[in-house]
N, C-alpha and C. Protein backbone atom coordinates (compact mmCIF):
# COMPACT_ATOMS: atom_id res chain seq x y z
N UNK A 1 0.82 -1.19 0.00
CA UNK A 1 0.00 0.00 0.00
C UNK A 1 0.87 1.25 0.00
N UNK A 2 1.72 1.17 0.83
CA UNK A 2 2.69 2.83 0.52
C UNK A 2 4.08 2.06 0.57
N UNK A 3 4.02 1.29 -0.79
CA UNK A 3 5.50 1.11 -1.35
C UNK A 3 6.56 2.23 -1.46
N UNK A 4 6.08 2.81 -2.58
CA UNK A 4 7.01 3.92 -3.08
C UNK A 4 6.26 5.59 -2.48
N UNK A 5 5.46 5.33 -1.75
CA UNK A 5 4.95 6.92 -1.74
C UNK A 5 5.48 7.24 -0.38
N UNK A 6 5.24 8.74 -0.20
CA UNK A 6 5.69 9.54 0.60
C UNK A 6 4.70 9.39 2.00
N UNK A 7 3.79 8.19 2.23
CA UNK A 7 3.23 7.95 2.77
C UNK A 7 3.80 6.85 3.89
N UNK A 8 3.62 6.98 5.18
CA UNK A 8 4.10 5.47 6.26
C UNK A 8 3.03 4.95 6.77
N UNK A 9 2.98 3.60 6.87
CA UNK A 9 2.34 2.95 7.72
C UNK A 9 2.34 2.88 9.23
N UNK A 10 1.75 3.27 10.03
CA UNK A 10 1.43 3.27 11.45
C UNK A 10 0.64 2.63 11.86
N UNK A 11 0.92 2.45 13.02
CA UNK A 11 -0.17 1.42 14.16
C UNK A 11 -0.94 2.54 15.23
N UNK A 12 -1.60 2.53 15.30
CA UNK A 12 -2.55 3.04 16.58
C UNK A 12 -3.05 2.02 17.74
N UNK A 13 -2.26 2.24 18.79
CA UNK A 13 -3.24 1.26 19.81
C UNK A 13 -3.92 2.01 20.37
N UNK A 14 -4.57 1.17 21.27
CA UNK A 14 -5.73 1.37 22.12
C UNK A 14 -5.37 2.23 23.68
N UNK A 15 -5.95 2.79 23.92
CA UNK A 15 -5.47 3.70 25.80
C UNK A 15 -6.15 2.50 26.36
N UNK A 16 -7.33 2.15 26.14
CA UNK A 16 -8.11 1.28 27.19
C UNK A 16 -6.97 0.64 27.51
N UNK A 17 -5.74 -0.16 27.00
CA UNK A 17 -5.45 -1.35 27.85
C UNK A 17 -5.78 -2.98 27.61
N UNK A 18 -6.56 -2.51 25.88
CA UNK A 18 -6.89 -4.19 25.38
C UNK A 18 -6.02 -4.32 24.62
N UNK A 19 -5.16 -3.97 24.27
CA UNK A 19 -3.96 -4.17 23.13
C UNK A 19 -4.67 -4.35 21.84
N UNK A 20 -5.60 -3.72 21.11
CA UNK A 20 -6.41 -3.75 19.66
C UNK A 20 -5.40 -2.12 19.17
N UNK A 21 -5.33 -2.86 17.68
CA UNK A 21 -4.59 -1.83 16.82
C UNK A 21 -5.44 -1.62 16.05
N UNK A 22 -5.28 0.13 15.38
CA UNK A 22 -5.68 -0.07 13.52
C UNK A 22 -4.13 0.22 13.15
N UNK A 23 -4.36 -0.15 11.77
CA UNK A 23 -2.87 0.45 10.93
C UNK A 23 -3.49 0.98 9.69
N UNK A 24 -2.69 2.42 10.16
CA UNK A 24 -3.93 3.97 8.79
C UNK A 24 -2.07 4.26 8.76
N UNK A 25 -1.78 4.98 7.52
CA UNK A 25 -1.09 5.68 6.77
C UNK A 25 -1.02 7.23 6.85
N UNK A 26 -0.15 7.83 7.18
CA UNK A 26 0.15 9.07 7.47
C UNK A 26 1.39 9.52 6.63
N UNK A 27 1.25 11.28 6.19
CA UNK A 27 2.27 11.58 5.57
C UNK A 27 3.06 12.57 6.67
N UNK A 28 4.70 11.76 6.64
CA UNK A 28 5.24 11.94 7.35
C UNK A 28 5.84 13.81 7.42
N UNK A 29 5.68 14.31 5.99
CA UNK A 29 6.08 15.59 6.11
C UNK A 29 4.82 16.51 6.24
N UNK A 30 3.68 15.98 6.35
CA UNK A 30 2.44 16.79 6.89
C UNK A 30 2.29 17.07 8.63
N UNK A 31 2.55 15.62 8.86
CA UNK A 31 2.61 15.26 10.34
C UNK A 31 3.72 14.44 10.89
N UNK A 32 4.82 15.30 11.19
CA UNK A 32 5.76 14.92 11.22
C UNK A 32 5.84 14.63 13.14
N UNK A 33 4.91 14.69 13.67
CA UNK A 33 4.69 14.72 15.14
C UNK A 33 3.57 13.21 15.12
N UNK A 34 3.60 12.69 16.72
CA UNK A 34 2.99 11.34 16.96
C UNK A 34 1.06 11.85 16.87
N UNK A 35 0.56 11.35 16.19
CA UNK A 35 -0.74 10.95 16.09
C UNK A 35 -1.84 10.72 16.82
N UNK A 36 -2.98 10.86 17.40
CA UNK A 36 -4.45 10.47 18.11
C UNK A 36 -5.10 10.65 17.40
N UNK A 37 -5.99 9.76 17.86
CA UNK A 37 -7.77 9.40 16.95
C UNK A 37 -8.38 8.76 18.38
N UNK A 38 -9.58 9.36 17.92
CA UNK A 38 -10.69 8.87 19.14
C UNK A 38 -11.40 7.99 18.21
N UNK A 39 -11.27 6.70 18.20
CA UNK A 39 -11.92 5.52 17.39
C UNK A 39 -12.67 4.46 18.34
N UNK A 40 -13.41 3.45 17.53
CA UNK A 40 -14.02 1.95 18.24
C UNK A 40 -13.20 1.15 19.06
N UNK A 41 -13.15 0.89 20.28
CA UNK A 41 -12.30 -0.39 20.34
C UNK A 41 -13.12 -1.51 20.84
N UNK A 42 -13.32 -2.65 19.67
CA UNK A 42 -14.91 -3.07 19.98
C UNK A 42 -14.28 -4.29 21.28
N UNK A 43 -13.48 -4.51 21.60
CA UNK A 43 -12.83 -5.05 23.09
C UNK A 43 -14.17 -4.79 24.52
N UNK A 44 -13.77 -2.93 24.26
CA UNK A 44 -14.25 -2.76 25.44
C UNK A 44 -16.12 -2.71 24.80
N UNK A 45 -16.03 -2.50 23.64
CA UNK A 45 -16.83 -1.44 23.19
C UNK A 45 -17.93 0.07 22.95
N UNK A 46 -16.49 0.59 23.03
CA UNK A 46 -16.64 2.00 23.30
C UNK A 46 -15.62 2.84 22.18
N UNK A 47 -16.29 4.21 22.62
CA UNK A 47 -14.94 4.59 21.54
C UNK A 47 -14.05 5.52 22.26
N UNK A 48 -12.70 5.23 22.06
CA UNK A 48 -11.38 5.64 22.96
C UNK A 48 -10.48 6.37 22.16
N UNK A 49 -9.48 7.08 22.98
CA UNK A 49 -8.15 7.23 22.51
C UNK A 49 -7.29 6.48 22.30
N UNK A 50 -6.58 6.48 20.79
CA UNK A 50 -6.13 5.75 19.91
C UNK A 50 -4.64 6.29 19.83
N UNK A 51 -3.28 5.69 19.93
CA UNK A 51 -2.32 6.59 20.01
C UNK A 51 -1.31 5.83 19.24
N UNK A 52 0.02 6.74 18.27
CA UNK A 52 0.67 6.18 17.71
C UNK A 52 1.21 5.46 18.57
N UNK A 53 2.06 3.88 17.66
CA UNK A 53 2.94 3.48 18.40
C UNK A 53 3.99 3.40 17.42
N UNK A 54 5.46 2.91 18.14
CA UNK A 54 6.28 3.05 16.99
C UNK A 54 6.48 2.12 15.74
């Protein structure tokens, strides 16, 4: 998916504490700083803070 582009692959875990990831694509010279999303984590099922990991 971001072979050749200026795009990286990242992981987002979960704050809850269930260890559930997504992996979304970010451009590193847009957002060159670590990432949050308030998303699903259907674990707990609720929706939480989502935070880069490395």
């Amino acid at each position: 998916m971001a072979g050749n582009s200026k795009r990286n692959i990242i992981q987002l875990e979960s704050t809850a504490g269930t260890g559930y990831r997504y992996t979304v694509t970010k451009s590193r010279k847009l957002h060159p700083e670590r990432i949050e999303f308030k998303k699903y984590d259907p674990v707990v099922r609720k929706h939480v803070v989502f935070k880069e990991t490395k």
